[in-house]
Protein backbone atom coordinates (compact mmCIF):
# COMPACT_ATOMS: atom_id res chain seq x y z
CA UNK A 1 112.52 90.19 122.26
CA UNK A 2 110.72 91.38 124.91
CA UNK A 3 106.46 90.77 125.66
CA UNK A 4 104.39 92.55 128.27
CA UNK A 5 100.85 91.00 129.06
CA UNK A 6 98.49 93.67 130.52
CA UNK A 7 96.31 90.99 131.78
CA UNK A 8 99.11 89.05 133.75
CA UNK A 9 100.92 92.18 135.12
CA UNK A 10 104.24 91.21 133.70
CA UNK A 11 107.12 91.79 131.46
CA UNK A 12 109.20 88.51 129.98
CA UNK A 13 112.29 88.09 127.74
CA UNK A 14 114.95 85.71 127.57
CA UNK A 15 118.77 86.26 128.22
CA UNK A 16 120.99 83.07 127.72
CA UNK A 17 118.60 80.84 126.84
CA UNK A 18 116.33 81.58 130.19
CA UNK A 19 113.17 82.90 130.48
CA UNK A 20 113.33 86.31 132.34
CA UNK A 21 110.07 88.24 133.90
CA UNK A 22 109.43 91.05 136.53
CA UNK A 23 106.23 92.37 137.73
CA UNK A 24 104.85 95.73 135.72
CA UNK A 25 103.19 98.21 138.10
CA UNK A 26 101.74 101.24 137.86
CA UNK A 27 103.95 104.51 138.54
CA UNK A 28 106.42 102.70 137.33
CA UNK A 29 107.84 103.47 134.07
CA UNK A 30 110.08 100.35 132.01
CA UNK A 31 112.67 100.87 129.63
CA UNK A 32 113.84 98.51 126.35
CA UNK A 33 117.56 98.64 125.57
CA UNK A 34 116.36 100.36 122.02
CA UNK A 35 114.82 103.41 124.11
CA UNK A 36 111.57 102.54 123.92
CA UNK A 37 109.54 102.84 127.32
CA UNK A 38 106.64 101.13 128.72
CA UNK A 39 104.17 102.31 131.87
CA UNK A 40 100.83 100.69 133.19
CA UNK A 41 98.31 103.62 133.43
CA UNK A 42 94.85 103.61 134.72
CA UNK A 43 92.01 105.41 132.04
CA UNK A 44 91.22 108.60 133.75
CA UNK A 45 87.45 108.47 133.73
CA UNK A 46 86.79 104.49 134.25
CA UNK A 47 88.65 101.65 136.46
CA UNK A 48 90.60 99.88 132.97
CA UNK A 49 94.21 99.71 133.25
CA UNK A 50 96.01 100.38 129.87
CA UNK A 51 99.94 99.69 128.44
CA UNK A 52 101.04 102.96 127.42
CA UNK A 53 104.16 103.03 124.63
CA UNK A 54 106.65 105.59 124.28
CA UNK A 55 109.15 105.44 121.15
CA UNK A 56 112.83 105.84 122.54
CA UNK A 57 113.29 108.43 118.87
CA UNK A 58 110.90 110.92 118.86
CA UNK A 59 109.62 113.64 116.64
CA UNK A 60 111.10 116.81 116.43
CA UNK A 61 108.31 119.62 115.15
CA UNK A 62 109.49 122.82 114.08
CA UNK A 63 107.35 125.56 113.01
CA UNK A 64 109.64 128.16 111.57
CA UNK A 65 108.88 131.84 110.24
CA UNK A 66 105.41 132.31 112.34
CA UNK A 67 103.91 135.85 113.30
CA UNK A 68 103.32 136.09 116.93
CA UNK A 69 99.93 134.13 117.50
CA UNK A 70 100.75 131.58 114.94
CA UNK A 71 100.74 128.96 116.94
CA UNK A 72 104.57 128.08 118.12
CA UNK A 73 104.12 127.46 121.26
CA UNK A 74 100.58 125.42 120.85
CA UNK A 75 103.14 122.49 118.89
CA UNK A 76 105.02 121.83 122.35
CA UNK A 77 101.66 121.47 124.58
CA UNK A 78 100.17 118.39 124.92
CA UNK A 79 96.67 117.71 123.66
CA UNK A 80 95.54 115.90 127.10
CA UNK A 81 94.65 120.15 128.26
CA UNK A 82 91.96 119.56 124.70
CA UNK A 83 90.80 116.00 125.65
CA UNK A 84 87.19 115.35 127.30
CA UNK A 85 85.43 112.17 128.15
CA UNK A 86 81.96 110.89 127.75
CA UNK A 87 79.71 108.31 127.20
CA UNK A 88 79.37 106.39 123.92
CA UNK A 89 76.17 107.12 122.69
CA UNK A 90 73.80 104.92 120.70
CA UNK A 91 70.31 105.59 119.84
CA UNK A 92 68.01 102.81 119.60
CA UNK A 93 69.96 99.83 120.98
CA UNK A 94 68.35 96.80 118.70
CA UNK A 95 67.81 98.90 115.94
CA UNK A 96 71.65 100.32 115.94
CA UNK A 97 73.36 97.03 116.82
CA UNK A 98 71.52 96.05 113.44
CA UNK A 99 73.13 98.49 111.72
CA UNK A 100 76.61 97.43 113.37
CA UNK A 101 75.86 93.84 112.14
CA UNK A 102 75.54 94.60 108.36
CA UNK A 103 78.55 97.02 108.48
CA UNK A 104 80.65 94.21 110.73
CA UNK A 105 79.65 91.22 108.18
CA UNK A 106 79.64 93.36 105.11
CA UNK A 107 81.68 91.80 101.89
CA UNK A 108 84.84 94.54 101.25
CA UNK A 109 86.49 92.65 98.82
CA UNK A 110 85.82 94.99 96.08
CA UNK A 111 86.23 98.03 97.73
CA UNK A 112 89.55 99.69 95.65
CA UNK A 113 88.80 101.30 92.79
CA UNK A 114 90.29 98.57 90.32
CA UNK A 115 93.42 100.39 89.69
CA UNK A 116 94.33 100.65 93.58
CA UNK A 117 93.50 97.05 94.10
CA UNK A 118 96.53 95.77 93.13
CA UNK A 119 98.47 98.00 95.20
CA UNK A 120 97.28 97.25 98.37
CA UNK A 121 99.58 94.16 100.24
CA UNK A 122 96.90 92.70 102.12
CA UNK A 123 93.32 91.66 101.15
CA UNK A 124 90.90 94.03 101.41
CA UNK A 125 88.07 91.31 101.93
CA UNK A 126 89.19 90.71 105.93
CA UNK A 127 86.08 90.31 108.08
CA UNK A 128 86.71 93.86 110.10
CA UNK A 129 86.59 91.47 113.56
CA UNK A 130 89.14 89.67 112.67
CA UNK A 131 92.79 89.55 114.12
CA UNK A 132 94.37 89.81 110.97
CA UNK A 133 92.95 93.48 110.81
CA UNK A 134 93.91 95.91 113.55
CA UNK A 135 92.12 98.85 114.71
CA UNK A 136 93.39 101.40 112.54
CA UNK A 137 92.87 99.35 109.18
CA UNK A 138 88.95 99.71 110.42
CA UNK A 139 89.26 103.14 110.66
CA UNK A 140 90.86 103.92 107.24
CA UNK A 141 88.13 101.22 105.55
CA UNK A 142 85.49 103.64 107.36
CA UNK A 143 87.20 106.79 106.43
CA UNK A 144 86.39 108.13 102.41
CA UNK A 145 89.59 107.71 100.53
CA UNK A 146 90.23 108.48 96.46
CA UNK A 147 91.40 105.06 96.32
CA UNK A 148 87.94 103.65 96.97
CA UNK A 149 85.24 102.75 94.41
CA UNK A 150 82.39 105.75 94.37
CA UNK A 151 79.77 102.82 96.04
CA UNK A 152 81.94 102.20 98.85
CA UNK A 153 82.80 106.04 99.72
CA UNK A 154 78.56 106.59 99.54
CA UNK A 155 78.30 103.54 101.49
CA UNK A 156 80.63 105.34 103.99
CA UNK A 157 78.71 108.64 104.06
CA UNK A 158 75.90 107.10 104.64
CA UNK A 159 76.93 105.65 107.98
CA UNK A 160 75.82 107.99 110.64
CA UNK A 161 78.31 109.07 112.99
CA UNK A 162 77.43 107.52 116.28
CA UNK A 163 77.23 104.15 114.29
CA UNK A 164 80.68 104.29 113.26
CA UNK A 165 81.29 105.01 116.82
CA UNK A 166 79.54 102.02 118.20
CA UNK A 167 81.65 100.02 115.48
CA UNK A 168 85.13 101.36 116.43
CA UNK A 169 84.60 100.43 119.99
CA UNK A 170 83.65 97.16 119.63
CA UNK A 171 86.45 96.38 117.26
CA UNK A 172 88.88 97.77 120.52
CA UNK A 173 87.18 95.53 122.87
CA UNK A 174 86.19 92.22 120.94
CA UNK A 175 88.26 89.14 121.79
CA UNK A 176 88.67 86.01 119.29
CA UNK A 177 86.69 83.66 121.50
CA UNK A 178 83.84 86.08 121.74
CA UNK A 179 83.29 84.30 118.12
CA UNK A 180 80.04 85.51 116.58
CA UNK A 181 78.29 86.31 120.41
CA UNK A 182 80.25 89.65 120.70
CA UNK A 183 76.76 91.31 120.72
CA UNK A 184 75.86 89.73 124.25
CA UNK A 185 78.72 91.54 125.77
CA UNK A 186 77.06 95.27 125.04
CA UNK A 187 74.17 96.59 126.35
CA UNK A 188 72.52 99.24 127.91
CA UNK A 189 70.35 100.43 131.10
CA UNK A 190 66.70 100.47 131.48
CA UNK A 191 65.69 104.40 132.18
CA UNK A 192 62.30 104.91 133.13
CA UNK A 193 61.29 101.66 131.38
CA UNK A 194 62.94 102.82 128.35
CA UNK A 195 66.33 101.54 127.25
CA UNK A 196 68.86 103.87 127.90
CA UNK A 197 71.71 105.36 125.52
CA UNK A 198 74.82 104.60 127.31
CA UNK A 199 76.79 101.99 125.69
CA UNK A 200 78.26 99.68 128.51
CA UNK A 201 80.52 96.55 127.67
CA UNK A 202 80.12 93.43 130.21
CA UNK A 203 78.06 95.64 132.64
CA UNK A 204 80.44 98.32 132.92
CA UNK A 205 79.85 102.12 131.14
CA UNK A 206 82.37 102.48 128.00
CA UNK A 207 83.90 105.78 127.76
CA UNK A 208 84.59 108.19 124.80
CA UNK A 209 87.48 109.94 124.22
CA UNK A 210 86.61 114.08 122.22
CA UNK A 211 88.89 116.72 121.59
CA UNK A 212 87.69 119.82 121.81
CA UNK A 213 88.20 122.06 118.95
CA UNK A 214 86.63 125.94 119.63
CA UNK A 215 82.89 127.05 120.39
CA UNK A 216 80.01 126.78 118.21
CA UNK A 217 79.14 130.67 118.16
CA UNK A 218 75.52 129.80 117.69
CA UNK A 219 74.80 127.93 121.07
CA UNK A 220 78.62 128.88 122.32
CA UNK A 221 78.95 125.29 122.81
CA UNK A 222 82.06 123.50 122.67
CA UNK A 223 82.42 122.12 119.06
CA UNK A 224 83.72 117.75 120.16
CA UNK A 225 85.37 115.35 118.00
CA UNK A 226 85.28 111.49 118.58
CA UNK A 227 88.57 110.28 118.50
CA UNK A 228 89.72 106.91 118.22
CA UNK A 229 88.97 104.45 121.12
CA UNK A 230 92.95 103.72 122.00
CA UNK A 231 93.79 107.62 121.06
CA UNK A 232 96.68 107.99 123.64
CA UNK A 233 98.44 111.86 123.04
CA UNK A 234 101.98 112.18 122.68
CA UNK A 235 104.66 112.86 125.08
CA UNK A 236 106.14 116.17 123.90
CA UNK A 237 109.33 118.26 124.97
CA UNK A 238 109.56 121.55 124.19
CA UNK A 239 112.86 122.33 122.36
CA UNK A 240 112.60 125.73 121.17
CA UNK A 241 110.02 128.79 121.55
CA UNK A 242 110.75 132.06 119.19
CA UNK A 243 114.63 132.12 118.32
CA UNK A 244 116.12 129.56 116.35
CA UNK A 245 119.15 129.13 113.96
CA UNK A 246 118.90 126.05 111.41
CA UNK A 247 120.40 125.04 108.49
CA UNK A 248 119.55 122.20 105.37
CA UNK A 249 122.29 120.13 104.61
CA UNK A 250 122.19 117.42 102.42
CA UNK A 251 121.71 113.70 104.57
CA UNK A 252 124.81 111.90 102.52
CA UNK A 253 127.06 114.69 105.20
CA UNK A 254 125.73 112.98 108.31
CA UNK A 255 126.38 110.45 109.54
CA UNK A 256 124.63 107.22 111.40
CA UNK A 257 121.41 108.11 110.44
CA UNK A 258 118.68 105.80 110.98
CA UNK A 259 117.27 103.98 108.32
CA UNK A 260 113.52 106.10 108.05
CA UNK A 261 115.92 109.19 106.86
CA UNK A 262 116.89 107.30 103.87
CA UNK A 263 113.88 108.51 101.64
CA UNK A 264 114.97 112.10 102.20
CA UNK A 265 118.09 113.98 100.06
CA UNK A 266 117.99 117.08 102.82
CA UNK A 267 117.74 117.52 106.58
CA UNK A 268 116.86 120.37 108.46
CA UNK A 269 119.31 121.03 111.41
CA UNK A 270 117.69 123.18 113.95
CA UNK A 271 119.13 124.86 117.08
CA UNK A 272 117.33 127.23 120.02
CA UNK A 273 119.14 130.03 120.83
CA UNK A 274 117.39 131.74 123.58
CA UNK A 275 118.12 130.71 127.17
CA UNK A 276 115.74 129.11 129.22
CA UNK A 277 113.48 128.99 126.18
CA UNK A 278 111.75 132.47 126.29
CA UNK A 279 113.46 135.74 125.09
CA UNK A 280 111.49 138.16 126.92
């Protein structure tokens, strides 16, 4: 097993009983014997460092039978070209960090409809600061699902957007010992003897992470979407553009498969067949 601590700079495992370690920098980019890379980056629009993961398997995304302007070649970008940053916004600072409190130390326990409840393989009633729920569990118990009871999905709905914001980042950026003081650590500025509407953690500005997804044609705007606070997009290579061969073969005929293929019967086989990608 191998750990990296962000906070200490470095990488430790143990071969032959010893305790191994090396120094993680940035520009530098670490590999695990199972594939899967590791590389310090700093945020592009603030000074925090973060540990960016790469899975040594990746994803292979083919979009077969499209008209030109489908969208082929879209697939194979990466969505860092779509990706702005901003401020976290929050309206009235007392008055919304009110509203973050009786979301944060709201009772979930009953929030599956009864015949999902006894599906699920992890209590639903974990405090949404705790450690024993992780960023994206938040996110889904904030997110309407058919699997929740009617009162929570209105409860949901009636959150406004900028709240569940607020709530999302301070899940990313609480720390156990903060205990039940993690509302000293946010603030905001004083504009014009007014409190401002920049969300700032410990003194320093938070920043928002939108994807940008067309114009509005009324204001010819640019319509934004919050995404999540530790949204990092995908490393993609492009394998194919327009002409491909491929084939469906049933997965008993190949193989050394990992074990995730298991739950299919098929596979898709897929070759390019155009050199250097592009046909024209």
């Amino acid at each position: 097993d191998m750990s990296v601590d962000l906070n200490a700079q470095n990488a430790t495992w143990t071969k032959n009983g010893e305790t191994q370690s090396i120094r993680v920098l940035p520009g530098h980019t670490y590999l695990h014997p199972s594939g899967y890379k590791i590389r310090l980056e700093k945020h592009p629009e603030s000074t925090a460092f973060k540990l960016i993961g790469t899975a040594g398997e990746g994803t292979f995304c083919h979009k077969p039978s499209t008209v030109s302007g489908g969208g082929k070649s879209e697939i194979s970008k990466s969505l860092n070209d779509a990706v702005i940053y901003g401020s976290i916004y929050i309206g009235d600072f007392e008055k919304d960090m009110a509203l973050v409190k009786d979301i944060l130390e709201r009772d979930y326990s009953n929030c599956f409809d009864p015949q999902y409840a006894k599906q699920q393989s992890r209590s639903p009633e974990r405090k949404i600061l705790s450690m024993e729920r992780s960023l994206g569990s938040v996110v889904k118990l904030l997110t309407p699902n058919s699997e929740y009871t009617k009162e929570h999905c209105e409860f949901i709905h009636s959150i406004p957007s900028h709240i569940r914001s607020i709530v999302f980042a301070i899940k990313r950026f609480y720390k156990p010992e903060w205990g039940e003081d993690y509302a000293k650590h946010f603030s905001v500025d004083t504009v014009n003897g007014s409190p401002g509407h920049e969300l700032k953690l410990d003194g320093r500005k938070l920043s928002g992470t939108y994807l940008r997804v067309g114009h509005d044609k009324a204001s010819g705007g640019w319509r934004t979407y919050k995404l999540r606070q530790d949204f990092i997009a995908a490393s993609k290579v492009q394998m194919e553009d327009d002409i491909t061969a491929s084939i469906v073969v049933p997965r008993s005929q190949i193989p050394n498969l990992p074990a995730e293929y298991d739950m299919f019967e098929s596979l898709k086989i897929s070759q390019n067949c155009e050199w250097r990608l592009f046909q024209r």
